[in-house]
C-alpha atoms as a PDB file:
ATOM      1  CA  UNK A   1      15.774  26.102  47.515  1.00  0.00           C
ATOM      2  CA  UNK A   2      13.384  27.046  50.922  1.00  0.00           C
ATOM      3  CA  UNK A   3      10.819  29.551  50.176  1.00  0.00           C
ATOM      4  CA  UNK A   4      11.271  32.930  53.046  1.00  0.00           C
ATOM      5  CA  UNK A   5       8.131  33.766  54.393  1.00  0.00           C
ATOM      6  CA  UNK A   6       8.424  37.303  55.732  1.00  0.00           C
ATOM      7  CA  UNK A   7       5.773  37.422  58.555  1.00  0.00           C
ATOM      8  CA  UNK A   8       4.349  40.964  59.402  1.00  0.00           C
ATOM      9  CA  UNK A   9       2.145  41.084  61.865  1.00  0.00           C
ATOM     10  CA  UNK A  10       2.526  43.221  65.104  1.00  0.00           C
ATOM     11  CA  UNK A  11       0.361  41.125  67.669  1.00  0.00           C
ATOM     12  CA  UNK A  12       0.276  37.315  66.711  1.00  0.00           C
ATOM     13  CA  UNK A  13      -0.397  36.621  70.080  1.00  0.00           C
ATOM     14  CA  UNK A  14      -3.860  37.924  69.093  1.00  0.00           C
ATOM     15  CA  UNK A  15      -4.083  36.797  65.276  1.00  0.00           C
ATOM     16  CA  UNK A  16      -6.190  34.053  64.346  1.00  0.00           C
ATOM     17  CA  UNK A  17      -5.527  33.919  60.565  1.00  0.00           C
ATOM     18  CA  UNK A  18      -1.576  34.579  60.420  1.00  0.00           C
ATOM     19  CA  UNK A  19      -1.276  32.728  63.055  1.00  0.00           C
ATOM     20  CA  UNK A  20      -3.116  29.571  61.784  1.00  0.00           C
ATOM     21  CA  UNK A  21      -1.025  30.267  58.286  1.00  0.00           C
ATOM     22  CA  UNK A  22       2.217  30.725  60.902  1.00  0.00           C
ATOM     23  CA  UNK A  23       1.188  27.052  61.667  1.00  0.00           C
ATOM     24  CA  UNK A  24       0.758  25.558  58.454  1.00  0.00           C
ATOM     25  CA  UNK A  25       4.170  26.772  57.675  1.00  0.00           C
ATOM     26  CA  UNK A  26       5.997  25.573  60.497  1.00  0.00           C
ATOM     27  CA  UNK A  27       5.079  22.149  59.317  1.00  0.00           C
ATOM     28  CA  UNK A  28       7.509  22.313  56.309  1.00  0.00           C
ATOM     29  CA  UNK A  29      10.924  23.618  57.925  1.00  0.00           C
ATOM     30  CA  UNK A  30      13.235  22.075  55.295  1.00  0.00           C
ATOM     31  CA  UNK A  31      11.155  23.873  52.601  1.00  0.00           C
ATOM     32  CA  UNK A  32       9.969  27.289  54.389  1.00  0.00           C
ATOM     33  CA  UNK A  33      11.503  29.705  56.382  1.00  0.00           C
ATOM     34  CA  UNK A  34       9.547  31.725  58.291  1.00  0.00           C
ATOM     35  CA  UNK A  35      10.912  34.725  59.882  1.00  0.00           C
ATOM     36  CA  UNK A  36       8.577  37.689  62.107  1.00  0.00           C
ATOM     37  CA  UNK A  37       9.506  41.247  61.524  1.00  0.00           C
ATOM     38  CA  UNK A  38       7.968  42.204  64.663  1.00  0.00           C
ATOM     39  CA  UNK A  39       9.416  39.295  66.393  1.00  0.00           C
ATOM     40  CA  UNK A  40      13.010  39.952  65.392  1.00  0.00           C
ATOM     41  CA  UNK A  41      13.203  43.561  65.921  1.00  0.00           C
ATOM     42  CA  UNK A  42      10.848  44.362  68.661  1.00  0.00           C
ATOM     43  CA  UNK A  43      12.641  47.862  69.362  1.00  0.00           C
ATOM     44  CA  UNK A  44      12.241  48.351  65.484  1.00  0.00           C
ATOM     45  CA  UNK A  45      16.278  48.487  64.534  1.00  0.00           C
ATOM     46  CA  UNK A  46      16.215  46.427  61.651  1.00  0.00           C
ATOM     47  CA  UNK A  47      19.840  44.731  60.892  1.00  0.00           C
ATOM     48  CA  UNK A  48      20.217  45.572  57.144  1.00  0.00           C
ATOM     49  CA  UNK A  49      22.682  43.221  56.034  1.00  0.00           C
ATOM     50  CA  UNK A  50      21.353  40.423  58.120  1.00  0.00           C
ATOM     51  CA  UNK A  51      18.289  40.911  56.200  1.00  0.00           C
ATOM     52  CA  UNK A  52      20.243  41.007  52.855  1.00  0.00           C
ATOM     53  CA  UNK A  53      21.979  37.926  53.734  1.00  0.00           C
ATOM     54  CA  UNK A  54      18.406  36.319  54.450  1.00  0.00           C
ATOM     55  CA  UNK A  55      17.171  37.641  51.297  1.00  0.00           C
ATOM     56  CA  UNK A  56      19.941  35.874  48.805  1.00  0.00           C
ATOM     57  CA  UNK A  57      19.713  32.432  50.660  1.00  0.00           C
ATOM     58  CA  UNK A  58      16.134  32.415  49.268  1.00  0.00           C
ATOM     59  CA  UNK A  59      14.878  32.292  45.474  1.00  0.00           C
ATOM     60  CA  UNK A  60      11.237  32.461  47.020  1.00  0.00           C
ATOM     61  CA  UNK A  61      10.208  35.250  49.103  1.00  0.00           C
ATOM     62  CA  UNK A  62       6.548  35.895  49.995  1.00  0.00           C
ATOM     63  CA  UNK A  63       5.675  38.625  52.415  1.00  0.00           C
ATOM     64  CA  UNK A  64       2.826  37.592  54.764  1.00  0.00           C
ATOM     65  CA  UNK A  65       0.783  40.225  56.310  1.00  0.00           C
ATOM     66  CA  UNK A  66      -2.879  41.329  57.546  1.00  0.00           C
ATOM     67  CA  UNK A  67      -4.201  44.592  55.610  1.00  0.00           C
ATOM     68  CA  UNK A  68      -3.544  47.676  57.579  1.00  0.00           C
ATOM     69  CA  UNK A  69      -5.353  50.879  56.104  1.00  0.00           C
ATOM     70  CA  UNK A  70      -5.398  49.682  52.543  1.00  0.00           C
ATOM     71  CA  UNK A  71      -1.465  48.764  53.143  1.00  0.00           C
ATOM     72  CA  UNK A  72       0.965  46.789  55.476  1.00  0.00           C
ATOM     73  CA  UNK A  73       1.658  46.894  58.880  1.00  0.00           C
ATOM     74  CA  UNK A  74       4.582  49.986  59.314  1.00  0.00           C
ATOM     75  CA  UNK A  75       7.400  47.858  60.132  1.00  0.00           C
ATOM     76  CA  UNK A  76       6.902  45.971  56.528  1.00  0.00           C
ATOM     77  CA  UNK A  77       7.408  49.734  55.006  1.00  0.00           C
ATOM     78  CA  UNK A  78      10.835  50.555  57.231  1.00  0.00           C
ATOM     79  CA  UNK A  79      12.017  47.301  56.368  1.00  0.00           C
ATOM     80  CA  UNK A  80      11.611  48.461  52.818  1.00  0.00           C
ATOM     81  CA  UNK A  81      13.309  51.404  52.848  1.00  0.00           C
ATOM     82  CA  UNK A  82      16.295  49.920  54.531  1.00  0.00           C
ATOM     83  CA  UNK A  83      16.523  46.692  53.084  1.00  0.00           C
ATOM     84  CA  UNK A  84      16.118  47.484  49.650  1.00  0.00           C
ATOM     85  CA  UNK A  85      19.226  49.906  49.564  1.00  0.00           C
ATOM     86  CA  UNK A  86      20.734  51.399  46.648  1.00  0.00           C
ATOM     87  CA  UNK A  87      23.325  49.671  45.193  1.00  0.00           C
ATOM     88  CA  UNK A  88      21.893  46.145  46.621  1.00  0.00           C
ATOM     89  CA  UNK A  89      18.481  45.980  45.200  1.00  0.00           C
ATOM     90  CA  UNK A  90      18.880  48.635  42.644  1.00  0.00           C
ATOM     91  CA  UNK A  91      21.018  51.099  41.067  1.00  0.00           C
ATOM     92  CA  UNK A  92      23.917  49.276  40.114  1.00  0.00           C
ATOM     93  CA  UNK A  93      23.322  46.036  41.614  1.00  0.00           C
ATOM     94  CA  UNK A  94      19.891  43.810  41.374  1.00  0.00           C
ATOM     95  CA  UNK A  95      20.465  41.118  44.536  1.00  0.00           C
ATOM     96  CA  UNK A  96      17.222  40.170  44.143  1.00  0.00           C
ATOM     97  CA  UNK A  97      16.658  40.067  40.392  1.00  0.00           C
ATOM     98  CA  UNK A  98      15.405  37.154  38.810  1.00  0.00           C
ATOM     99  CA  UNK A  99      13.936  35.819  42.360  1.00  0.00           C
ATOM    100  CA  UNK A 100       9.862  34.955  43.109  1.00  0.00           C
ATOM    101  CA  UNK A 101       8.183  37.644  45.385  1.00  0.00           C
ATOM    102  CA  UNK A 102       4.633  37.735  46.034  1.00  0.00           C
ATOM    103  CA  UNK A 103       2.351  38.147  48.948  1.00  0.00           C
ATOM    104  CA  UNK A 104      -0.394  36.481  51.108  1.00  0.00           C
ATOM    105  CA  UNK A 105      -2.473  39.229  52.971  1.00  0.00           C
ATOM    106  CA  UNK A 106      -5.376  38.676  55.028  1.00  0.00           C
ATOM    107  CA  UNK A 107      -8.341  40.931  54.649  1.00  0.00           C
ATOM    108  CA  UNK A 108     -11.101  41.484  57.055  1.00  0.00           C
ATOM    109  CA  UNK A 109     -13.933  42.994  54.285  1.00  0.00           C
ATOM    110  CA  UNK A 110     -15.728  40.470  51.675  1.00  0.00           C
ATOM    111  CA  UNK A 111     -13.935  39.681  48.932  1.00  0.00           C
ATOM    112  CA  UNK A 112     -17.255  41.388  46.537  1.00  0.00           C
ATOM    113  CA  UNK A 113     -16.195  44.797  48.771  1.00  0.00           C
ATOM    114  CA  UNK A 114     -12.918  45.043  46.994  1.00  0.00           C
ATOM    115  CA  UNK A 115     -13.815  45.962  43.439  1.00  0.00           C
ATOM    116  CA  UNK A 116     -14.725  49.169  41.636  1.00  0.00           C
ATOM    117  CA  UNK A 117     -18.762  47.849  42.569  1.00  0.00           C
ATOM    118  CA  UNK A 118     -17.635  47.601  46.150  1.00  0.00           C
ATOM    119  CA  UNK A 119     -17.572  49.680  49.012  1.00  0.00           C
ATOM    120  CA  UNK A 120     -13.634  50.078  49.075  1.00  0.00           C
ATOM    121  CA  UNK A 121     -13.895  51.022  44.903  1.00  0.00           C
ATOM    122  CA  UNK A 122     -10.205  49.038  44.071  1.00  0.00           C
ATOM    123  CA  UNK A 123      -9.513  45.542  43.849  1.00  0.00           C
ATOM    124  CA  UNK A 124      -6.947  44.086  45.835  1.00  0.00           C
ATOM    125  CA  UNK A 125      -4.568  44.305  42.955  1.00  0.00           C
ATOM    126  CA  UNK A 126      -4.600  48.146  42.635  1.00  0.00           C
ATOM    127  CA  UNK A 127      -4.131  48.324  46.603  1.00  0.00           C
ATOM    128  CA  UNK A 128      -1.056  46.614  46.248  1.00  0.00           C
ATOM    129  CA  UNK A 129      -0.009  48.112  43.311  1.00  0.00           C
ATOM    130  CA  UNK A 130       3.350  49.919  44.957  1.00  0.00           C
ATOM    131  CA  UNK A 131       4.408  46.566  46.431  1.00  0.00           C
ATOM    132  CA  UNK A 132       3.770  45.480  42.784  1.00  0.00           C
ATOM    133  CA  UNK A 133       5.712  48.555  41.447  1.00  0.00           C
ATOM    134  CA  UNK A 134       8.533  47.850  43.956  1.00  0.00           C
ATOM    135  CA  UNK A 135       9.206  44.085  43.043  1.00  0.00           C
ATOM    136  CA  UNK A 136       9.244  45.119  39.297  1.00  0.00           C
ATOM    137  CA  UNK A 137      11.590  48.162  40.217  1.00  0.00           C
ATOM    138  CA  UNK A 138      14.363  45.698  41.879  1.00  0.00           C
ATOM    139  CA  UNK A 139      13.911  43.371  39.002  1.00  0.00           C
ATOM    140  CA  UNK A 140      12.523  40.059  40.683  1.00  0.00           C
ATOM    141  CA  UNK A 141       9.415  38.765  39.554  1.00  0.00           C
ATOM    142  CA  UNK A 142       5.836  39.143  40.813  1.00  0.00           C
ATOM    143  CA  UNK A 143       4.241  35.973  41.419  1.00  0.00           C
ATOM    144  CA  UNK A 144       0.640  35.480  42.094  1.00  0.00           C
ATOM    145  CA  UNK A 145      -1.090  36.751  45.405  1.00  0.00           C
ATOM    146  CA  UNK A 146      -2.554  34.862  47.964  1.00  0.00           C
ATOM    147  CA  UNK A 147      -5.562  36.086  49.721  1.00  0.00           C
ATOM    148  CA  UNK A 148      -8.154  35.395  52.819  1.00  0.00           C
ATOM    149  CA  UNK A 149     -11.017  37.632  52.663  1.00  0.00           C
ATOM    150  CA  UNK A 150     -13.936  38.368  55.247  1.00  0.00           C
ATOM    151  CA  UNK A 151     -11.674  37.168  58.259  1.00  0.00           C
ATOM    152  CA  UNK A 152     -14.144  38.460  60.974  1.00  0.00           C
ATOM    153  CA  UNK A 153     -16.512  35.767  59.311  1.00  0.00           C
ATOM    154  CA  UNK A 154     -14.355  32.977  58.814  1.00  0.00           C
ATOM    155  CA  UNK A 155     -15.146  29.535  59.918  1.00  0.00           C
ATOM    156  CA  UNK A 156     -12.228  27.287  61.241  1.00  0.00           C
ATOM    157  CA  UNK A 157     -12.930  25.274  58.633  1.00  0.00           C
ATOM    158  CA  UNK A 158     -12.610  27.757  55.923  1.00  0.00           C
ATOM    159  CA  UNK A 159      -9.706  29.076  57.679  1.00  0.00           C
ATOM    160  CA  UNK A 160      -7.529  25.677  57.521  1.00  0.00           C
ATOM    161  CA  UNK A 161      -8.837  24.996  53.864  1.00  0.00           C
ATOM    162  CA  UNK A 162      -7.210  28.103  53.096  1.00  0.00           C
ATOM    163  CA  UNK A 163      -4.241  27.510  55.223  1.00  0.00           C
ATOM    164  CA  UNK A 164      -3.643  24.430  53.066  1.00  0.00           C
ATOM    165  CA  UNK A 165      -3.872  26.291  49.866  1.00  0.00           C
ATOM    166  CA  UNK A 166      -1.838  28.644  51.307  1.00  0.00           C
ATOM    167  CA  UNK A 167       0.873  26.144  51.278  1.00  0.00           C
ATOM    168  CA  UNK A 168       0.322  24.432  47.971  1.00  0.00           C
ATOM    169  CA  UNK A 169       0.153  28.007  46.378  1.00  0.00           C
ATOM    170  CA  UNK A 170       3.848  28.192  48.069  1.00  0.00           C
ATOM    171  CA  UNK A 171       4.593  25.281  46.565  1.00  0.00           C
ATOM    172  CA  UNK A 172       3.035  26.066  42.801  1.00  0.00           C
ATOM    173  CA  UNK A 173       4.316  29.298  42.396  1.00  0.00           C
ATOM    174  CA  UNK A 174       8.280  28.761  42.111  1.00  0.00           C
END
């Protein structure tokens, strides 16, 4: 079954990393779908069960998105909200339980910067601990993150190496 990558970012015109992952996805359409939150609803009106529907088609669901303020982009946290309605992900129904979630996020700071040592003082892992919290909540399970660190930095080099693990951690983590 396709992996869904949920793409959150609200100017890909402008990124270089999501957009160079965006890429590297495209290139496997029969085993990734990649679908833009900011893309599809531009006036921010998010079709719930259009999303639900997208949602059970997939056993693999990784949500893509540059690190905003120590969390998403604010469309990713609507989406939330709404998607993951009572009585569909939880309550007395668990749509999604038993599926793969995890999440690539790129990060502008050095990787060393996000530790208790560092200038941020949490690790990546506490940061996304309520996206963590959430999958658990709904039942699905929490499979590994993938990360790019020090993006103002990056070399294009560096940048497609990672693009390519990117895609093989897709790949390894069903």
């Amino acid at each position: 079954m396709k992996t869904l990558v949920i793409l959150v970012h609200p100017n890909m015109e402008n990124s270089r990393i999501n957009k160079r992952w965006k890429e590297e996805l495209e290139k496997y359409p029969d085993k990734i779908t990649v679908h833009e939150l900011y893309k599809e609803y531009p006036d921010w009106n998010i079709n719930i069960e259009k999303e639900q529907e997208l949602l059970e088609k997939h056993n693999n669901i990784i949500f893509e998105f540059p690190l905003y303020w120590y969390s998403s982009p604010p469309i990713l946290k609507k989406w939330l909200d709404e998607v993951l309605s009572y009585n569909w992900a939880y309550g007395n129904k668990y749509r999604l339980e038993g599926k793969n979630i995890g999440f690539a996020v790129s990060v502008g700071g050095p990787q060393q910067e996000y530790s208790k040592e560092g200038s941020v003082r949490f690790s990546m892992d506490e940061i996304l601990a309520p996206f963590e919290a959430t999958v658990e909540y709904i039942k699905a399970n929490l499979v590994p993150h993938h990360f790019i660190f020090d993006t103002e930095n990056l070399s294009d080099e560096k940048l497609s190496e990672n693009a390519e693990n990117y895609i093989k951690h897709i790949f390894n983590t069903k």
